[in-house]
C-alpha atoms as a PDB file:
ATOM      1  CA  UNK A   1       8.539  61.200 -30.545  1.00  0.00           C
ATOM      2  CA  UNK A   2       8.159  58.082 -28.808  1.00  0.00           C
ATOM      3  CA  UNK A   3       8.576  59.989 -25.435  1.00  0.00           C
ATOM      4  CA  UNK A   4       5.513  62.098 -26.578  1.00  0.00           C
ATOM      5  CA  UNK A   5       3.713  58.480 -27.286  1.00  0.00           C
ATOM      6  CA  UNK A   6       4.506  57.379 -23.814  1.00  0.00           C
ATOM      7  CA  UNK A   7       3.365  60.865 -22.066  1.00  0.00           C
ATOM      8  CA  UNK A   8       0.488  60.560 -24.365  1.00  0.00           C
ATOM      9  CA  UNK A   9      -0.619  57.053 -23.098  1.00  0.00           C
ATOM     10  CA  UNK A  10      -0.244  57.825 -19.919  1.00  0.00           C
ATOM     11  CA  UNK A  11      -2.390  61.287 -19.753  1.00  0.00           C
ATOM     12  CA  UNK A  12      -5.308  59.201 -21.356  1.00  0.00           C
ATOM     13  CA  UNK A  13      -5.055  56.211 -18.906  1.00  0.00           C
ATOM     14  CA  UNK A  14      -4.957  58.902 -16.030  1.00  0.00           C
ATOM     15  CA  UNK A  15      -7.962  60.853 -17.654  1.00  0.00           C
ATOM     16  CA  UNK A  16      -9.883  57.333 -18.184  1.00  0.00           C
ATOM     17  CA  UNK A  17      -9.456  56.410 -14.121  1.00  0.00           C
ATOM     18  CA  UNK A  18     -10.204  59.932 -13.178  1.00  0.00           C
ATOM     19  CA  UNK A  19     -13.510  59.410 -14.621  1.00  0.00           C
ATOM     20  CA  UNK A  20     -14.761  56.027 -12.174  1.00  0.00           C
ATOM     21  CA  UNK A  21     -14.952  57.087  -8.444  1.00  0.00           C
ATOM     22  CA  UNK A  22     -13.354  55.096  -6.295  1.00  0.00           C
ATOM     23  CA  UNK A  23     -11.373  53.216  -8.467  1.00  0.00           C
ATOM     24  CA  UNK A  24      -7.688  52.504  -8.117  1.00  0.00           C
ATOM     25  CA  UNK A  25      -4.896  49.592  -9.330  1.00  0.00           C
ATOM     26  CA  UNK A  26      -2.695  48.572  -6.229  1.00  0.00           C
ATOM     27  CA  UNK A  27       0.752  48.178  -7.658  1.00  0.00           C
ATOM     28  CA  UNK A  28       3.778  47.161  -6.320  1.00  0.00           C
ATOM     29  CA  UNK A  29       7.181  49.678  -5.430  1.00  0.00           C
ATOM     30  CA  UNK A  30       9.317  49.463  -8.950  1.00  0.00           C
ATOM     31  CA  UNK A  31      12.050  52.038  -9.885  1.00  0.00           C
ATOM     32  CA  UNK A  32      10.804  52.020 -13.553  1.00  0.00           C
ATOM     33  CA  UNK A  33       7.185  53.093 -14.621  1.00  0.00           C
ATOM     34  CA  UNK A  34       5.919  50.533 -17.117  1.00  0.00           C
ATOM     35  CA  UNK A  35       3.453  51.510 -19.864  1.00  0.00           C
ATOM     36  CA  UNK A  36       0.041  51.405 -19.040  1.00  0.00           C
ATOM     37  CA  UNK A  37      -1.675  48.162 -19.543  1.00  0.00           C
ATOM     38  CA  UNK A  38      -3.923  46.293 -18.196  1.00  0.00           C
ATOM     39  CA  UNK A  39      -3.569  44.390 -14.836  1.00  0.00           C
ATOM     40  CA  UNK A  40      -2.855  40.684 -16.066  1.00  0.00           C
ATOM     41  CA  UNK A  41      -0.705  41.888 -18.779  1.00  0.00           C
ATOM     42  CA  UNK A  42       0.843  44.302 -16.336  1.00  0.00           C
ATOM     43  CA  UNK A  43       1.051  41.526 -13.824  1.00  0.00           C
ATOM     44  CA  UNK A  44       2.678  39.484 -16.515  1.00  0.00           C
ATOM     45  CA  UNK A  45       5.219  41.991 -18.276  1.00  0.00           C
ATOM     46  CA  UNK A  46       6.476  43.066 -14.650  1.00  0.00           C
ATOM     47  CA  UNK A  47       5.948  40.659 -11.792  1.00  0.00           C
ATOM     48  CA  UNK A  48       4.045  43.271 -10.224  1.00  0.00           C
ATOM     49  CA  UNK A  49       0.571  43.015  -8.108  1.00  0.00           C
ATOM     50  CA  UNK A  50      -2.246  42.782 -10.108  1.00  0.00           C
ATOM     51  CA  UNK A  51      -4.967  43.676  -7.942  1.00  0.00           C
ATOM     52  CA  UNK A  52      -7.665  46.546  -8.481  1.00  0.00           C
ATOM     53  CA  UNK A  53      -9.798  47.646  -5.648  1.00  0.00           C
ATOM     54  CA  UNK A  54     -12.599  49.981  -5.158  1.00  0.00           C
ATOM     55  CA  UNK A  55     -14.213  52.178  -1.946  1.00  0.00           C
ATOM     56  CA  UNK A  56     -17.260  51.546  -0.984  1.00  0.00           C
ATOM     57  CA  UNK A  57     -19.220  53.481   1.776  1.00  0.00           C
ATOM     58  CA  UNK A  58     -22.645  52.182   3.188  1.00  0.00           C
ATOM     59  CA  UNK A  59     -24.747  53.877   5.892  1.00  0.00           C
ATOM     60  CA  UNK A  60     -26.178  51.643   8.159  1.00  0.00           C
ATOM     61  CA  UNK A  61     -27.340  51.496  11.725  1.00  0.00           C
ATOM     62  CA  UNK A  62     -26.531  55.703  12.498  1.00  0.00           C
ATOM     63  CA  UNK A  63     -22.711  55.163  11.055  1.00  0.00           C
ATOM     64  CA  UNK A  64     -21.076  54.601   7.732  1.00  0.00           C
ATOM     65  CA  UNK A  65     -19.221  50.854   6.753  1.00  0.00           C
ATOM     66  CA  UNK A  66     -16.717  51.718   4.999  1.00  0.00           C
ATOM     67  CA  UNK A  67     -15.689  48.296   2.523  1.00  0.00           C
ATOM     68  CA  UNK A  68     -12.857  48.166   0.001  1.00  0.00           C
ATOM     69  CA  UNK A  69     -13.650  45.413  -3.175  1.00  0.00           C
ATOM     70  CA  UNK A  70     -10.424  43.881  -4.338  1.00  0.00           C
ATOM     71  CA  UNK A  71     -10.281  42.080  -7.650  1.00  0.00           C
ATOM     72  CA  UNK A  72      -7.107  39.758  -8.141  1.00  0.00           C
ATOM     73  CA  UNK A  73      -6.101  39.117 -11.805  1.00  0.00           C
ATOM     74  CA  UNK A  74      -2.978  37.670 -10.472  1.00  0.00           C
ATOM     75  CA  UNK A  75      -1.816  34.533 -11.952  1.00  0.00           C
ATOM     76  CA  UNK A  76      -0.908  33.254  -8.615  1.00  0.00           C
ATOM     77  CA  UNK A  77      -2.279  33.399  -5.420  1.00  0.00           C
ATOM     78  CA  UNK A  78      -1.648  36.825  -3.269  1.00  0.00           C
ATOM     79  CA  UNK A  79      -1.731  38.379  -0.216  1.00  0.00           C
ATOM     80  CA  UNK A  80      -3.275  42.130   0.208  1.00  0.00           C
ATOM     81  CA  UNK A  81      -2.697  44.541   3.077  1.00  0.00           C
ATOM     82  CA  UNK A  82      -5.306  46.691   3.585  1.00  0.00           C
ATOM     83  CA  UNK A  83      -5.642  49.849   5.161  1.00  0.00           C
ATOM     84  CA  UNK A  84      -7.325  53.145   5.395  1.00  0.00           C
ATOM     85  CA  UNK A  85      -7.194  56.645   7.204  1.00  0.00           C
ATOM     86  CA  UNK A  86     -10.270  55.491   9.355  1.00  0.00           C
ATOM     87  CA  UNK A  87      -8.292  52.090  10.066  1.00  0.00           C
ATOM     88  CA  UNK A  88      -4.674  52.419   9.668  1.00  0.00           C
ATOM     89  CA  UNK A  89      -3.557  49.352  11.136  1.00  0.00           C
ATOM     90  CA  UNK A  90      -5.667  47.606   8.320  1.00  0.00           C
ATOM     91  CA  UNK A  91      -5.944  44.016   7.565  1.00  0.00           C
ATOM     92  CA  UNK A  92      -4.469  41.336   5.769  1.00  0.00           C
ATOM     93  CA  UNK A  93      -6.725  39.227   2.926  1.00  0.00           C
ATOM     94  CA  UNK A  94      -5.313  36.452   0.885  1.00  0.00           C
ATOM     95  CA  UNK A  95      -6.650  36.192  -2.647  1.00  0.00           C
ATOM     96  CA  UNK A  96      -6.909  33.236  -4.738  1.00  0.00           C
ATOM     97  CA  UNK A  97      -6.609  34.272  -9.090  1.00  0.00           C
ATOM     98  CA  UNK A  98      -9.620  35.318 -10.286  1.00  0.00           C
ATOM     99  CA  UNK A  99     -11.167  36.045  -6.857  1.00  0.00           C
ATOM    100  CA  UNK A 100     -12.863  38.810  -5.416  1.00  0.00           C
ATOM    101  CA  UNK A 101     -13.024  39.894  -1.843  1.00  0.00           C
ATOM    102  CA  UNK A 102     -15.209  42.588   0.255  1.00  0.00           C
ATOM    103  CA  UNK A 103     -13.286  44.112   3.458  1.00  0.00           C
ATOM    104  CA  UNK A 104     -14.626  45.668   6.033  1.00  0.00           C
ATOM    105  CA  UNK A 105     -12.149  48.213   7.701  1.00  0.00           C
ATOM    106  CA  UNK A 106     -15.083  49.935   9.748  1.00  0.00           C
ATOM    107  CA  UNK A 107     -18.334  49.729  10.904  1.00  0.00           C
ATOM    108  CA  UNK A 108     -20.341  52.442  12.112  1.00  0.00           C
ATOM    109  CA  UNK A 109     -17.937  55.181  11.567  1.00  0.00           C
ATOM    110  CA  UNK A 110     -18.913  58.540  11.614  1.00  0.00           C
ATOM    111  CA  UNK A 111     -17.424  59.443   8.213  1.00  0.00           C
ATOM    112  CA  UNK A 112     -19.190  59.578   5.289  1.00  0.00           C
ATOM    113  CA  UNK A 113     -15.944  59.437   3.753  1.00  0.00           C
ATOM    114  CA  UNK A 114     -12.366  57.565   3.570  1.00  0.00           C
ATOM    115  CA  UNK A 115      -9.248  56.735   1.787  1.00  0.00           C
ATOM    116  CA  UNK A 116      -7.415  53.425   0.963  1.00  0.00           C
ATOM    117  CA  UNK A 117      -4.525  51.991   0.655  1.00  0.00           C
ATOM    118  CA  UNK A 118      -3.826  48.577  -0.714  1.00  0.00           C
ATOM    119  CA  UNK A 119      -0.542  47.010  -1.113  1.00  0.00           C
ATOM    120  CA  UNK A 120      -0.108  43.751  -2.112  1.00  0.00           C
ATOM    121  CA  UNK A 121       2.539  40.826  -2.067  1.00  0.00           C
ATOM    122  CA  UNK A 122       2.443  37.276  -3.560  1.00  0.00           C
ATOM    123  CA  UNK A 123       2.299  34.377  -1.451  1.00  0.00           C
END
């Protein structure tokens, strides 16, 4: 039964992030999945990043920017690589708690589109 619970927690976390484009919770490699929760708690239960990022895509200037927002509820300070399939070298950005960054990983690309990736380490 508690299985069921857990399955059952995690199907309606899934189905609540399916429903905001763009949105996504970089988390750090574990071998365990740990309930759902949200990012400070999860941060704080498992040692794990804490930082949630969104896509962003702007036309300007005959080309698309493409911009990833990162969020840090970290308790501590961090340090996010950032990358995407229109910049796969990426970048780094350091985050302070509580702060909120805007990276640019291209401007001017032809692609209305793009995907992230965000991994994250503290500092």
């Amino acid at each position: 039964m508690q299985r069921l619970a857990t399955i059952t927690q995690s199907l309606v976390l899934f189905s609540a992030l399916a429903l905001v484009p763009g949105a996504r919770v970089a988390l750090a490699a574990s071998t365990s999945t740990p309930p759902p929760q949200e990012p400070a708690e999860l941060a704080k239960a498992t040692g794990q990043s804490c930082v949630e990022y969104t896509t962003q895509v702007v036309y300007r200037n005959y080309g698309y920017d493409h911009l990833v927002q990162l969020r840090s509820a970290c308790q501590k300070p961090v340090t996010c690589h950032v990358a995407s399939d229109s910049n796969p070298s990426g970048v780094d950005q350091s985050l302070a708690p509580g702060q909120s960054e805007s990276v640019l990983l291209f401007r001017g690309s032809p692609a209305s589109e793009f995907t992230a990736s965000v991994s994250c380490r503290p500092e």
